[in-house]
Protein backbone atom coordinates (compact mmCIF):
# COMPACT_ATOMS: atom_id res chain seq x y z
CA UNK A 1 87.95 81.40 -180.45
CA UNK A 2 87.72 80.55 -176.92
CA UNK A 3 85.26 82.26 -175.14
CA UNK A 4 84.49 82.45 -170.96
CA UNK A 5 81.18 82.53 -169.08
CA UNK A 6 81.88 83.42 -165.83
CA UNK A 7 79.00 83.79 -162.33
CA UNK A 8 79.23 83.78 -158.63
CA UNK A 9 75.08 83.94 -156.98
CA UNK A 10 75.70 87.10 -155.20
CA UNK A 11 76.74 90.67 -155.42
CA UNK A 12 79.25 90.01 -152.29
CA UNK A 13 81.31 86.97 -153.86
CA UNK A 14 83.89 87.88 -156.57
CA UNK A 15 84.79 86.66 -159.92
CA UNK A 16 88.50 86.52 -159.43
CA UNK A 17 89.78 83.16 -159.43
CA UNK A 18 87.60 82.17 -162.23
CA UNK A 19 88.36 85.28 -164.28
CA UNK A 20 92.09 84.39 -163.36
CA UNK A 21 91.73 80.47 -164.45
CA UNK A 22 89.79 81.63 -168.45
CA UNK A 23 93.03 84.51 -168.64
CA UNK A 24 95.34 81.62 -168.71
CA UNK A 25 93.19 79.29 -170.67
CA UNK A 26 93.37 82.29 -173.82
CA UNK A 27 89.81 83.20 -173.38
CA UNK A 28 89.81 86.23 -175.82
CA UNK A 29 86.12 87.08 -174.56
CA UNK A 30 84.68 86.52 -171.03
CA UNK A 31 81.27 87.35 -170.02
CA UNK A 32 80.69 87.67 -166.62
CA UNK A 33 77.40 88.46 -163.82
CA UNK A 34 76.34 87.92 -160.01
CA UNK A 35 72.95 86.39 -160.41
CA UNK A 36 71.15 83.74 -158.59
CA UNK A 37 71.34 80.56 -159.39
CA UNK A 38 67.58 80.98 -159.74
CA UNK A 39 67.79 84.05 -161.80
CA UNK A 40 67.89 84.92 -165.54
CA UNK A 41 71.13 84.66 -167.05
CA UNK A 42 71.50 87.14 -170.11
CA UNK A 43 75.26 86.67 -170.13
CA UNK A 44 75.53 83.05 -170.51
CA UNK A 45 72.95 83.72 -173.41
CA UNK A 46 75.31 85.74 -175.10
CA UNK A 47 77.77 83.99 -174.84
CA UNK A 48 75.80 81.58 -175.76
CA UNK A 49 74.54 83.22 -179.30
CA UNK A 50 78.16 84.62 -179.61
CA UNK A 51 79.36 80.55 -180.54
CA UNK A 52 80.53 79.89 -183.82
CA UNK A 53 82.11 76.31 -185.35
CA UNK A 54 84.88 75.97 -184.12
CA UNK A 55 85.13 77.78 -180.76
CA UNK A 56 85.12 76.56 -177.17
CA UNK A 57 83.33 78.22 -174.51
CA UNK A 58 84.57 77.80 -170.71
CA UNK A 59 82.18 77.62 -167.83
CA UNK A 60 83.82 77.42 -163.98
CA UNK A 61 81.28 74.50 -163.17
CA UNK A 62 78.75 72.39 -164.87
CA UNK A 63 75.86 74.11 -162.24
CA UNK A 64 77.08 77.63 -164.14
CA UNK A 65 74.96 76.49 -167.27
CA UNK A 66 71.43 75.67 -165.70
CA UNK A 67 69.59 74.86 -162.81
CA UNK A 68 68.46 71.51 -163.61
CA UNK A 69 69.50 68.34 -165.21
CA UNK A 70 67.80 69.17 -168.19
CA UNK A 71 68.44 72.56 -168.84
CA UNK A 72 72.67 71.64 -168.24
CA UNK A 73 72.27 69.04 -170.76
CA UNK A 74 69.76 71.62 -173.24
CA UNK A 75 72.66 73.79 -173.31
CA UNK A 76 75.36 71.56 -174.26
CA UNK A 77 73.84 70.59 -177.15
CA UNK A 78 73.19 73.96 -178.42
CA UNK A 79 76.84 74.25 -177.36
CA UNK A 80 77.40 71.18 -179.86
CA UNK A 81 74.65 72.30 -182.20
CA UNK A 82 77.15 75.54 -182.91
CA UNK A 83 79.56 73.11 -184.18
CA UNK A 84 81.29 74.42 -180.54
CA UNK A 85 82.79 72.45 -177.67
CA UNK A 86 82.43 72.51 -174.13
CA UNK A 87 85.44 73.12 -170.97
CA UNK A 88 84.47 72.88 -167.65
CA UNK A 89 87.53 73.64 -165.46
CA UNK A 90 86.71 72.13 -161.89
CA UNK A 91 85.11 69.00 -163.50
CA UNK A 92 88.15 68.77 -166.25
CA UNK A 93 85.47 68.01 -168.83
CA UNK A 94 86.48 68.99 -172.39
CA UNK A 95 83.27 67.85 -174.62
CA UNK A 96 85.55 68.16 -177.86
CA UNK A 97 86.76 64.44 -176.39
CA UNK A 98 84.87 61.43 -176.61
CA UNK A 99 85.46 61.13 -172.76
CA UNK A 100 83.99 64.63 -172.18
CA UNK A 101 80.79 63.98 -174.06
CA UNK A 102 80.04 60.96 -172.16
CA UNK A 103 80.73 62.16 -168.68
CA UNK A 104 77.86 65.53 -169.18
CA UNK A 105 74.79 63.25 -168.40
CA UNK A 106 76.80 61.82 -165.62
CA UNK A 107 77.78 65.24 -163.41
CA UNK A 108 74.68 66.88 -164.28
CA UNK A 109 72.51 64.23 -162.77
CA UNK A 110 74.99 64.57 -159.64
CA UNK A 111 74.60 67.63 -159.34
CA UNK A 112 70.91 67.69 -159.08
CA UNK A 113 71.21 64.84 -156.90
CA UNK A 114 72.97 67.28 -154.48
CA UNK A 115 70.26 69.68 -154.77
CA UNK A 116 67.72 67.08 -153.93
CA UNK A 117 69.72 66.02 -151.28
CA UNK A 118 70.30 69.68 -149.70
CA UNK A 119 66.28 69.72 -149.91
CA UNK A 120 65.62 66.53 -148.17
CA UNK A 121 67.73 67.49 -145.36
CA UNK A 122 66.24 70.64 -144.38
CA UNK A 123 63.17 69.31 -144.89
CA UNK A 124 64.31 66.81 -142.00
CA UNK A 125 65.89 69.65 -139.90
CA UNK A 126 62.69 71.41 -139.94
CA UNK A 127 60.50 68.07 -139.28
CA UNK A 128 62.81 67.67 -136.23
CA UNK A 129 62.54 70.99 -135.16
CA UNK A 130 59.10 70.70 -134.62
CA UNK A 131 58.84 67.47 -133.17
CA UNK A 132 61.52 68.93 -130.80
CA UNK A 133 58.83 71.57 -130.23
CA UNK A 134 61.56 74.82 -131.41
CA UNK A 135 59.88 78.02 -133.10
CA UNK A 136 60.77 78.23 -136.45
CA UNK A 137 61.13 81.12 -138.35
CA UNK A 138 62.12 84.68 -136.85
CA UNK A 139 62.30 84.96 -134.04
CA UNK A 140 59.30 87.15 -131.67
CA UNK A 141 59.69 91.19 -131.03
CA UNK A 142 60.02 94.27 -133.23
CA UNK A 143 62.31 95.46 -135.27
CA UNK A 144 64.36 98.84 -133.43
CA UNK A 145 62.45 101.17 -135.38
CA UNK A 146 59.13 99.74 -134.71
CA UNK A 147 60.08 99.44 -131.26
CA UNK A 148 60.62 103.16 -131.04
CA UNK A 149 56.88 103.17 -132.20
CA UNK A 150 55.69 101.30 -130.25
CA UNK A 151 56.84 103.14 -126.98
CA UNK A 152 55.45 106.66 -128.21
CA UNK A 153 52.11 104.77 -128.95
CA UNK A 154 52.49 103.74 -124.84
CA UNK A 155 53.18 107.48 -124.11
CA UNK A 156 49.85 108.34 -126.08
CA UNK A 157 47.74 106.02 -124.62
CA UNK A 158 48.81 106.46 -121.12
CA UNK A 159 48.68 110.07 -121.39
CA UNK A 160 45.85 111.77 -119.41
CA UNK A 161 46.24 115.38 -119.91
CA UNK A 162 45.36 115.86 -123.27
CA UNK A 163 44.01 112.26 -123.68
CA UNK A 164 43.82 110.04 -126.77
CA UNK A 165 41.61 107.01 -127.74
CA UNK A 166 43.14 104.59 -130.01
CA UNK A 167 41.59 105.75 -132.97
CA UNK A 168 43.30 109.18 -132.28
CA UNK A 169 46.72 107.74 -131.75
CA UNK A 170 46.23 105.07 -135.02
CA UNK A 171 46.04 108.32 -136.84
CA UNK A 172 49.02 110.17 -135.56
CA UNK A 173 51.20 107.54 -136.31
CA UNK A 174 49.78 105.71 -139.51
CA UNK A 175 49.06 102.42 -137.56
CA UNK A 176 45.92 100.15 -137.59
CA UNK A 177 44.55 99.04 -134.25
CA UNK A 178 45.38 95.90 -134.66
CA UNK A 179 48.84 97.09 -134.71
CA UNK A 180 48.80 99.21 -132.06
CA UNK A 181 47.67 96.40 -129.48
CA UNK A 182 50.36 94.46 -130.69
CA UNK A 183 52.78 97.60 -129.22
CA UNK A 184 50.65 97.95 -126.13
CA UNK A 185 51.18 93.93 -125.94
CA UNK A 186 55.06 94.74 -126.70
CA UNK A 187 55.28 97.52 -123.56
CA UNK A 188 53.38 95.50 -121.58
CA UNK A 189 50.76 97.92 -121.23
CA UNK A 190 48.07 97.55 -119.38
CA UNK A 191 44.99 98.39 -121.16
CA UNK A 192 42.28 100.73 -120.02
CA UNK A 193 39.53 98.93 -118.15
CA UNK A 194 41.74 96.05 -118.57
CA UNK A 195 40.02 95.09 -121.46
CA UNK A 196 40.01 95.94 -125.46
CA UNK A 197 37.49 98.73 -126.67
CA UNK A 198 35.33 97.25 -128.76
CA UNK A 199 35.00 100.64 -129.84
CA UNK A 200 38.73 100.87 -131.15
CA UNK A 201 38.91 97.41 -132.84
């Protein structure tokens, strides 16, 4: 029986073309989920378990059986262990060939080359970035809803008539002080005596 194991990393990508590619291979079963490359993978363990002598199973890409080296090459020979075989369609590897079983050590260590690579050189980006003196991360302010927050916290605290310390106002709107001088900071407001309360910290 030839059976499919087919994943894309997110919920916005779709399974077409390789759905498409098994369909004209015969697959008879495919098994198919959005995960992370990082994520569990229940479907690839079924298919896994659903193996019997005999059968191939048909992955997209070598990367679509583990994360590492290791666990690529850990699954091919449970894979073999079935008395299965292997297809991977973009690398045209077909383990039931001599040719196919040598070439698995050889594209999985690429491929986590590649990740090492893609780790390096953001590594760099960021090293640069700094040197270069650039903020990293996100970037300063408030999000719109906090900024909408943060301008009835200036409307409190500049009010006179009533008027509200900062404890009073923390409570109204489920802030901590510390959070409501970052708003002040945010409006620009200028703070009462020009200083900070020590009362309100």
């Amino acid at each position: 029986m030839k059976i499919a194991y087919a994943r894309v990393s997110t919920r916005q990508q779709n399974l077409d073309i390789q759905l498409e590619a098994f369909r004209k291979e015969g697959c008879e079963k495919i098994y198919q989920e959005k995960k992370s490359a990082f994520a569990d993978r229940p479907e690839l363990i079924r298919a896994m378990e659903d193996l019997r002598t005999g059968d191939t199973l048909y992955v997209w890409a070598l990367d679509r059986l583990g994360r590492t080296v290791f666990e690529v090459i850990g699954n091919v020979r449970k894979i073999h262990d079935k008395g299965a075989t292997l297809n991977v369609t973009v690398q045209k590897i077909d383990t039931g060939t001599a040719a196919g079983k040598m070439m698995i050590p050889l594209f999985s260590m690429l491929a986590e080359l590649e990740i090492e690579l893609k780790r390096e050189r953001a590594a760099a980006g960021i090293r640069i970035a700094r040197e270069q003196g650039r903020r990293l991360g996100r970037k300063p302010g408030l999000p719109p809803e906090a900024q909408e927050k943060a301008k009835t916290a200036q409307k409190l605290y500049l009010s006179k008539d009533p008027a509200y310390s900062v404890r009073e106002i923390c409570r109204m709107l489920h802030i901590t002080p510390k959070t409501m001088y970052k708003y002040l900071d945010f409006t620009k407001t200028e703070l009462k005596g020009g200083t900070v309360p020590k009362s309100d910290k």
